[in-house]
PDB file of N, CA and C in Angstrom:
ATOM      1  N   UNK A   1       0.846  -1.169   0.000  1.00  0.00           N
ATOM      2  CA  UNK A   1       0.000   0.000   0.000  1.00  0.00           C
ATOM      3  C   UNK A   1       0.902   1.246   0.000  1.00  0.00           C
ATOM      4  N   UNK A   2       0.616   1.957  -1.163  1.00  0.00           N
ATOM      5  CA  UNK A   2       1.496   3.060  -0.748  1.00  0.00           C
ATOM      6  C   UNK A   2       1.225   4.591   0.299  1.00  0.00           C
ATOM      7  N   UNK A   3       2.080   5.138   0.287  1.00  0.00           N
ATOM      8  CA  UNK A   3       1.728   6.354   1.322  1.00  0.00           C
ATOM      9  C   UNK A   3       1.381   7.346   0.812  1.00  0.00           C
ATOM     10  N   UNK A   4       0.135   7.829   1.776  1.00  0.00           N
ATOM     11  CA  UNK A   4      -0.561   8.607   1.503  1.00  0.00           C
ATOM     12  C   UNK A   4       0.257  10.008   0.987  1.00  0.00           C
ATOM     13  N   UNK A   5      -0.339  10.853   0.283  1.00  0.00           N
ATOM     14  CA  UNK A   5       0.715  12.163  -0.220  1.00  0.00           C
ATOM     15  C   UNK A   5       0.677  13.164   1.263  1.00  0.00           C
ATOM     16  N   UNK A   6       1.461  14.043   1.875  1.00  0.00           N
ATOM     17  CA  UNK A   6       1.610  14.801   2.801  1.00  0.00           C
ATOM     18  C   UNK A   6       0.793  16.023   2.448  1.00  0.00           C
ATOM     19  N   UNK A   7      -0.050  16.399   3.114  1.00  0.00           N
ATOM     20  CA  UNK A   7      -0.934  17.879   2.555  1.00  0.00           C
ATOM     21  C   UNK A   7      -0.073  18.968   3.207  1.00  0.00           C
ATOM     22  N   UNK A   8       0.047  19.571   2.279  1.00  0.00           N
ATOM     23  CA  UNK A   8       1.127  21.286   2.529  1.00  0.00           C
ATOM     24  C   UNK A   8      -0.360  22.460   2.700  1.00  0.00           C
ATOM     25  N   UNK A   9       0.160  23.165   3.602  1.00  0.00           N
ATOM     26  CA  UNK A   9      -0.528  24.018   3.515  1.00  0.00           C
ATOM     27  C   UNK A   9       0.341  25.290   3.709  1.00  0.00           C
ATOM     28  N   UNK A  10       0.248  26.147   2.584  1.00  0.00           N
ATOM     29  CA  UNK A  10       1.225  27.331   2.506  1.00  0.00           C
ATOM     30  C   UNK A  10      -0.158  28.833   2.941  1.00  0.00           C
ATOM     31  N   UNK A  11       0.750  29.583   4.438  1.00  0.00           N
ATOM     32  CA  UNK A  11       0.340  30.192   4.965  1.00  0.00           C
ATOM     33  C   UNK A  11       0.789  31.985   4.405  1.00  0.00           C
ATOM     34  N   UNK A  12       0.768  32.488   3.501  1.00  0.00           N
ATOM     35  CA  UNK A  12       1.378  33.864   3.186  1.00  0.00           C
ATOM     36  C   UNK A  12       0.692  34.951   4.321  1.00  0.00           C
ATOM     37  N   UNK A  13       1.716  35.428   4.689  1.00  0.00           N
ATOM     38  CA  UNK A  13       1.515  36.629   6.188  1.00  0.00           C
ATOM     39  C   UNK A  13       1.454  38.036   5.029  1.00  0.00           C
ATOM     40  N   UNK A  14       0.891  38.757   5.453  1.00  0.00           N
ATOM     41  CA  UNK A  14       0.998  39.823   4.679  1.00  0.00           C
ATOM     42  C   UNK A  14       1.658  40.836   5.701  1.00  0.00           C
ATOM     43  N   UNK A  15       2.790  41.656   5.005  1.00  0.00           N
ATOM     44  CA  UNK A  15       3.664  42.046   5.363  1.00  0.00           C
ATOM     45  C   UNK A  15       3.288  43.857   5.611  1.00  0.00           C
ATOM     46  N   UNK A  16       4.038  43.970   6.999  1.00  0.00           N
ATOM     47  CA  UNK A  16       3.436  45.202   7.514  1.00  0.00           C
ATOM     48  C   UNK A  16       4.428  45.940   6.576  1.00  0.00           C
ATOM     49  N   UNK A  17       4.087  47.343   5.767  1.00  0.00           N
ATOM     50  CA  UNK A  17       5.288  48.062   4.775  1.00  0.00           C
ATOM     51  C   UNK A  17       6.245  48.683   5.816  1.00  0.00           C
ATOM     52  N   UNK A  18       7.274  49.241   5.848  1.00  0.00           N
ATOM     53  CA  UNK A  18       8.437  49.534   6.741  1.00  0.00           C
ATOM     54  C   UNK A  18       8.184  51.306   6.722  1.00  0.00           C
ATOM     55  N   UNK A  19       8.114  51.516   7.515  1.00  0.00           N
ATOM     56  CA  UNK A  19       8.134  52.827   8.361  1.00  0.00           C
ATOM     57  C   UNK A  19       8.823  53.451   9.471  1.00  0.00           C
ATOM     58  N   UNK A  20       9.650  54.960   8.948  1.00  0.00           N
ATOM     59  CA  UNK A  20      10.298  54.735  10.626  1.00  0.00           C
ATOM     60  C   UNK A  20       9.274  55.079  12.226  1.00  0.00           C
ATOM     61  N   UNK A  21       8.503  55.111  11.959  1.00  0.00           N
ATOM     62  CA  UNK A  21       8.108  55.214  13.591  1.00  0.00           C
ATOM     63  C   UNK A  21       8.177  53.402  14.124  1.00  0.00           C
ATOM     64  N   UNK A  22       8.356  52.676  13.285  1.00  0.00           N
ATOM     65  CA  UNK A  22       8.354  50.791  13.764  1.00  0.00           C
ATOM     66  C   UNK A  22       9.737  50.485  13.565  1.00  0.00           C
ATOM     67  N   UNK A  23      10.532  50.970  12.990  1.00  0.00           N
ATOM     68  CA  UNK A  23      12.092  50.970  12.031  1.00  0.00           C
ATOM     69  C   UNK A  23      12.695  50.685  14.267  1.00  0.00           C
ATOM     70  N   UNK A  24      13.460  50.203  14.012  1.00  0.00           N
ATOM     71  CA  UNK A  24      14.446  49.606  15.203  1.00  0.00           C
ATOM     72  C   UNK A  24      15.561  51.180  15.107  1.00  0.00           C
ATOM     73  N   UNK A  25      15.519  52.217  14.457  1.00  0.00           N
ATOM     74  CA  UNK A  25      15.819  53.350  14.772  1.00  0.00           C
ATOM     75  C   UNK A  25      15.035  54.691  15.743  1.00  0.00           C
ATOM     76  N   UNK A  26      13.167  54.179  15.599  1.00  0.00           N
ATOM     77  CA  UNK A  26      13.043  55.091  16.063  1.00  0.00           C
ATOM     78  C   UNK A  26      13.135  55.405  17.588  1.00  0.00           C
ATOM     79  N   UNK A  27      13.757  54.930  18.216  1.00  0.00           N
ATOM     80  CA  UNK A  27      13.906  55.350  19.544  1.00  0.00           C
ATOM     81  C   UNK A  27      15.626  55.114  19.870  1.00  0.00           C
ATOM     82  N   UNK A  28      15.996  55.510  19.070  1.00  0.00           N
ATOM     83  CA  UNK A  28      17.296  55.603  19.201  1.00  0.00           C
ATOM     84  C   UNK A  28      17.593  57.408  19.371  1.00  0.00           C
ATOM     85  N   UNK A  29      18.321  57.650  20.585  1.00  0.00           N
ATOM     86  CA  UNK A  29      18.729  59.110  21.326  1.00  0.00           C
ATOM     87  C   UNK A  29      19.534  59.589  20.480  1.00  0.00           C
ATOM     88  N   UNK A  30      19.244  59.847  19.331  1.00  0.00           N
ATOM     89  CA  UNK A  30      19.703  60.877  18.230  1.00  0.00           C
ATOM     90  C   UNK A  30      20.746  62.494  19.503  1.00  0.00           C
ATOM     91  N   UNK A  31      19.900  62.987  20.323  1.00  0.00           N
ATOM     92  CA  UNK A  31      20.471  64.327  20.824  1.00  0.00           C
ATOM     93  C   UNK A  31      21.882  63.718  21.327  1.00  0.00           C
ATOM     94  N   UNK A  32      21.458  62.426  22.052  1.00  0.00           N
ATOM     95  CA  UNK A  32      22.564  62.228  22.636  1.00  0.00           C
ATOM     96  C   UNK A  32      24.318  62.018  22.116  1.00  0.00           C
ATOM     97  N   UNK A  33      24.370  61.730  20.662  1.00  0.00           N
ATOM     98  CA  UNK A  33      25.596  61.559  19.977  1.00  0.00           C
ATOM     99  C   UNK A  33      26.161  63.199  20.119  1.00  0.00           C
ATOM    100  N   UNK A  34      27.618  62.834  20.610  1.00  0.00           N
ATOM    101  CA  UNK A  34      28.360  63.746  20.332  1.00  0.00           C
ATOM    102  C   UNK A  34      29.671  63.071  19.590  1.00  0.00           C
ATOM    103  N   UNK A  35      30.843  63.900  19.000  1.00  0.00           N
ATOM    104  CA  UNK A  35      31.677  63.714  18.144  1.00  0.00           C
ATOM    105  C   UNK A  35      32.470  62.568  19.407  1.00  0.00           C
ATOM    106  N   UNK A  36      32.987  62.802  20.585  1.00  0.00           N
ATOM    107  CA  UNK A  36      33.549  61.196  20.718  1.00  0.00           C
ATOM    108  C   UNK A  36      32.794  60.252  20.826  1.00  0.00           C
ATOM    109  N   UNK A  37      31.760  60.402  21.138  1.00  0.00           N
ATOM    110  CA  UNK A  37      30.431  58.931  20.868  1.00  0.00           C
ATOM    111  C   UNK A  37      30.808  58.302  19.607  1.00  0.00           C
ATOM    112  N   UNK A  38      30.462  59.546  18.517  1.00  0.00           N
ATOM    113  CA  UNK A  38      30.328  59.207  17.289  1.00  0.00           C
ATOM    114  C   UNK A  38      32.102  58.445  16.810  1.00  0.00           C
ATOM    115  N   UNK A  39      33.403  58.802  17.114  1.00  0.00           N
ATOM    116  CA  UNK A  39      34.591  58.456  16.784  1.00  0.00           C
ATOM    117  C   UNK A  39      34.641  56.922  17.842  1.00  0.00           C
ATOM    118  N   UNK A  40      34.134  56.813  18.447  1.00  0.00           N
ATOM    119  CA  UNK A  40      33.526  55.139  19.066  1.00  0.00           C
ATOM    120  C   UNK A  40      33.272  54.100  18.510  1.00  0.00           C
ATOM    121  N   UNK A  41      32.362  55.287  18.046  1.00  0.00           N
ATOM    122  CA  UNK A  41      30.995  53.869  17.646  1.00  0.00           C
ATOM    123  C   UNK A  41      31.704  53.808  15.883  1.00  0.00           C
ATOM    124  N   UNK A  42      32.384  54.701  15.473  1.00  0.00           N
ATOM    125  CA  UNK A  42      33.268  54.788  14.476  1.00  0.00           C
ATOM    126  C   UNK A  42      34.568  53.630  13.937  1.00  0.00           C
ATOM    127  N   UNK A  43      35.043  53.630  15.504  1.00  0.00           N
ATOM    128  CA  UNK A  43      36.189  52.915  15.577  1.00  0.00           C
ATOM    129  C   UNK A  43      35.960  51.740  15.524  1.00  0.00           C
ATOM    130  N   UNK A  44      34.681  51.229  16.496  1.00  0.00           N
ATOM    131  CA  UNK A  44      34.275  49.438  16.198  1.00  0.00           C
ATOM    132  C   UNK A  44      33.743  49.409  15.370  1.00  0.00           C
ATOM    133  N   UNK A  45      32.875  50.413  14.635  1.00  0.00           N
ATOM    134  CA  UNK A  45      32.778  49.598  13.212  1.00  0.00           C
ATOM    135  C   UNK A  45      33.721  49.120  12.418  1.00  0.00           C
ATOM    136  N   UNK A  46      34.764  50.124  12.181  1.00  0.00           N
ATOM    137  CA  UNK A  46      35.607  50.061  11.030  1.00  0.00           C
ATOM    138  C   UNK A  46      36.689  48.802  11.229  1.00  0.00           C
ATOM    139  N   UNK A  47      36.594  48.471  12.269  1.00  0.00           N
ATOM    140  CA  UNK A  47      37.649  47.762  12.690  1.00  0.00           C
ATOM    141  C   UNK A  47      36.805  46.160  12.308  1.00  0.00           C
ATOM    142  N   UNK A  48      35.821  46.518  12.596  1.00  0.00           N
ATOM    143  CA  UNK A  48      34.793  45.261  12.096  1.00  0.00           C
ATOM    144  C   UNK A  48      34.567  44.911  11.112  1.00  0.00           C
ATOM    145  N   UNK A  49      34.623  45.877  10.109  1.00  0.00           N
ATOM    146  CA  UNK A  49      34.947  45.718   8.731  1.00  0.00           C
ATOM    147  C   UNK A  49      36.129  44.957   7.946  1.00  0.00           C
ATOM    148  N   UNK A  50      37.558  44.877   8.758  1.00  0.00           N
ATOM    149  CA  UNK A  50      38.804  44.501   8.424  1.00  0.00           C
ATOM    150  C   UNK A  50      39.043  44.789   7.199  1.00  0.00           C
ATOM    151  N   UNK A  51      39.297  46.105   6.963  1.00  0.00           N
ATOM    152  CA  UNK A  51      39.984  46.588   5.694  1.00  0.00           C
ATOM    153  C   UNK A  51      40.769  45.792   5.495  1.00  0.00           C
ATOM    154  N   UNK A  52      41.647  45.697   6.398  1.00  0.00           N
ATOM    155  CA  UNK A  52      43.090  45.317   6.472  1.00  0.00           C
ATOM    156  C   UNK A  52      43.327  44.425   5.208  1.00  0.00           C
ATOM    157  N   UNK A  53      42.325  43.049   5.397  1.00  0.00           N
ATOM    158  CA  UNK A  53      42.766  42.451   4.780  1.00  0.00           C
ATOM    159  C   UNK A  53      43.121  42.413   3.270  1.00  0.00           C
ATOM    160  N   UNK A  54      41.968  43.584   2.807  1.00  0.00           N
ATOM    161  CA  UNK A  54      41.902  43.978   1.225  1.00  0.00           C
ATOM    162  C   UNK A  54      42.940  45.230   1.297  1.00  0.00           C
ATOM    163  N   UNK A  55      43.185  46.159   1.945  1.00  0.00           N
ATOM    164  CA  UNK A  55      43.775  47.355   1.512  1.00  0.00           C
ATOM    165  C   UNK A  55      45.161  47.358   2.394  1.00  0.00           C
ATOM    166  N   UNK A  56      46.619  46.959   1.396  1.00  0.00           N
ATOM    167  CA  UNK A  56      47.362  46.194   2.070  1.00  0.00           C
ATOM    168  C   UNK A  56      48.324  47.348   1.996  1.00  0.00           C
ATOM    169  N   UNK A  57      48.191  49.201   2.245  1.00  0.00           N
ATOM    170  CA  UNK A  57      49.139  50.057   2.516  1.00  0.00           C
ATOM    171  C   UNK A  57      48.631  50.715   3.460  1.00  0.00           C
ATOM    172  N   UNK A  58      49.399  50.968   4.297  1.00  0.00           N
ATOM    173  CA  UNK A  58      48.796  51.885   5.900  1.00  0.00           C
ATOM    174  C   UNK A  58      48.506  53.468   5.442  1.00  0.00           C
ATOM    175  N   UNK A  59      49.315  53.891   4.230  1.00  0.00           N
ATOM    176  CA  UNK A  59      48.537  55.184   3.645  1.00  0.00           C
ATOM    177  C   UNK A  59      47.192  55.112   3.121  1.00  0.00           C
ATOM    178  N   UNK A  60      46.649  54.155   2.540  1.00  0.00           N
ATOM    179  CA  UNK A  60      45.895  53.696   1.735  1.00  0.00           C
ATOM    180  C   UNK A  60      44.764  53.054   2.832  1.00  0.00           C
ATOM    181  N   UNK A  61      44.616  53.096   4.386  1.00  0.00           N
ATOM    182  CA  UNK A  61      43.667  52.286   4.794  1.00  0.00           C
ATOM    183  C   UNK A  61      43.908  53.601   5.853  1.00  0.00           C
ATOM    184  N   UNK A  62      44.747  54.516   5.731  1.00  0.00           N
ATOM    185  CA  UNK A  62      44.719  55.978   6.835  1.00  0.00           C
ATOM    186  C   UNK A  62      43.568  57.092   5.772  1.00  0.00           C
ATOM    187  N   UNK A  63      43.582  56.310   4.547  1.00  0.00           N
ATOM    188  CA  UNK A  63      42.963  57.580   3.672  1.00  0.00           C
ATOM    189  C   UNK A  63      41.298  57.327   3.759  1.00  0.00           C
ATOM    190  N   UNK A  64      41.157  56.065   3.742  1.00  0.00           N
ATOM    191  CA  UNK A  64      39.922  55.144   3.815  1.00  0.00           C
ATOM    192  C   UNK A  64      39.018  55.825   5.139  1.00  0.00           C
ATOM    193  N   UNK A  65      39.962  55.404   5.998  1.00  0.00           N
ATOM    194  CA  UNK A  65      39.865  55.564   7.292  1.00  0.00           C
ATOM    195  C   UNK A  65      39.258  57.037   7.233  1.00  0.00           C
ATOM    196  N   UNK A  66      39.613  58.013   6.569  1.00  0.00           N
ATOM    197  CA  UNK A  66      39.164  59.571   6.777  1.00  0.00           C
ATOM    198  C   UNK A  66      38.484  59.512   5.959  1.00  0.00           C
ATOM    199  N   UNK A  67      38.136  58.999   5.190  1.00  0.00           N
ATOM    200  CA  UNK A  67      36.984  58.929   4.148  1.00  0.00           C
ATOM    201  C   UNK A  67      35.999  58.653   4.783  1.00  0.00           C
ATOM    202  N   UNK A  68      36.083  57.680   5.111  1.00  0.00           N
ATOM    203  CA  UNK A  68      34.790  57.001   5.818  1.00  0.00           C
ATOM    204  C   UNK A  68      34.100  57.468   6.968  1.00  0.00           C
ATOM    205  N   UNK A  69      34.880  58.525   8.213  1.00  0.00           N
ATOM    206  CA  UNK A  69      34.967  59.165   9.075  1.00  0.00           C
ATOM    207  C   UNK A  69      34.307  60.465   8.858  1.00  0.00           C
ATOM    208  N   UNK A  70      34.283  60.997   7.621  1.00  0.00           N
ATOM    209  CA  UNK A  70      33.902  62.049   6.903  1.00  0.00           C
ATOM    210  C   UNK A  70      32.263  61.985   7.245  1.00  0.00           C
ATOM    211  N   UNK A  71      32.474  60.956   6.523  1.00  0.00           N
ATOM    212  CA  UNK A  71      30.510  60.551   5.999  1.00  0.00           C
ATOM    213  C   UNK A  71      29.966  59.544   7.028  1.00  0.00           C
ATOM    214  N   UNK A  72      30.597  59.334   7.994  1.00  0.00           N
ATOM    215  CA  UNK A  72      30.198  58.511   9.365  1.00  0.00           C
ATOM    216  C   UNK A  72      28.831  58.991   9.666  1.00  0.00           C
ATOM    217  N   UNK A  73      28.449  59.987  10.095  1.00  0.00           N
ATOM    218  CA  UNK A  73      27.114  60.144  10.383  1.00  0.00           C
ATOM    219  C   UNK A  73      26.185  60.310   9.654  1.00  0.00           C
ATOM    220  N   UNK A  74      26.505  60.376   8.181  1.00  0.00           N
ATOM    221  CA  UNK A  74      25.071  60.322   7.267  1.00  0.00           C
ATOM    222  C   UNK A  74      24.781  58.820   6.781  1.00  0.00           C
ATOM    223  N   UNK A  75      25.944  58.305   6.972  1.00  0.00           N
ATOM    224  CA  UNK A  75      25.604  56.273   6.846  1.00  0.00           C
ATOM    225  C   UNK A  75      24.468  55.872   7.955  1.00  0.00           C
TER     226      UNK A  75
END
């Protein structure tokens, strides 16, 4: 006797659209950043990133480094 077929039942959620008042930003203390907060929270990123491994001149990952530092707070 063979086995019976398995019944699927596919459930589609309908998806709430993304907004920031629900966004995992909006209660984030915007007043509170100041420039060493911001060169912090700067430093573990970048370091988290590991340039290193792709950008293999210390001029060349000091230039990055101010590049990126530049535009840190509009990312």
């Amino acid at each position: 006797m063979p086995r019976p077929k398995p019944i699927v039942i596919i459930v589609h959620k309908a998806r709430t659209p993304w907004v920031y008042p629900v966004s995992i930003w909006a209660s984030y203390p915007y007043e509170a950043e100041n420039e060493q907060y911001l060169d912090e929270c700067f430093e573990h990123d970048f370091t988290r990133c590991n340039f290193a491994k792709d950008v293999k001149s210390d001029e060349e990952l000091a230039g990055l480094r101010k590049l990126l530092r530049a535009k840190y707070r509009k990312m």
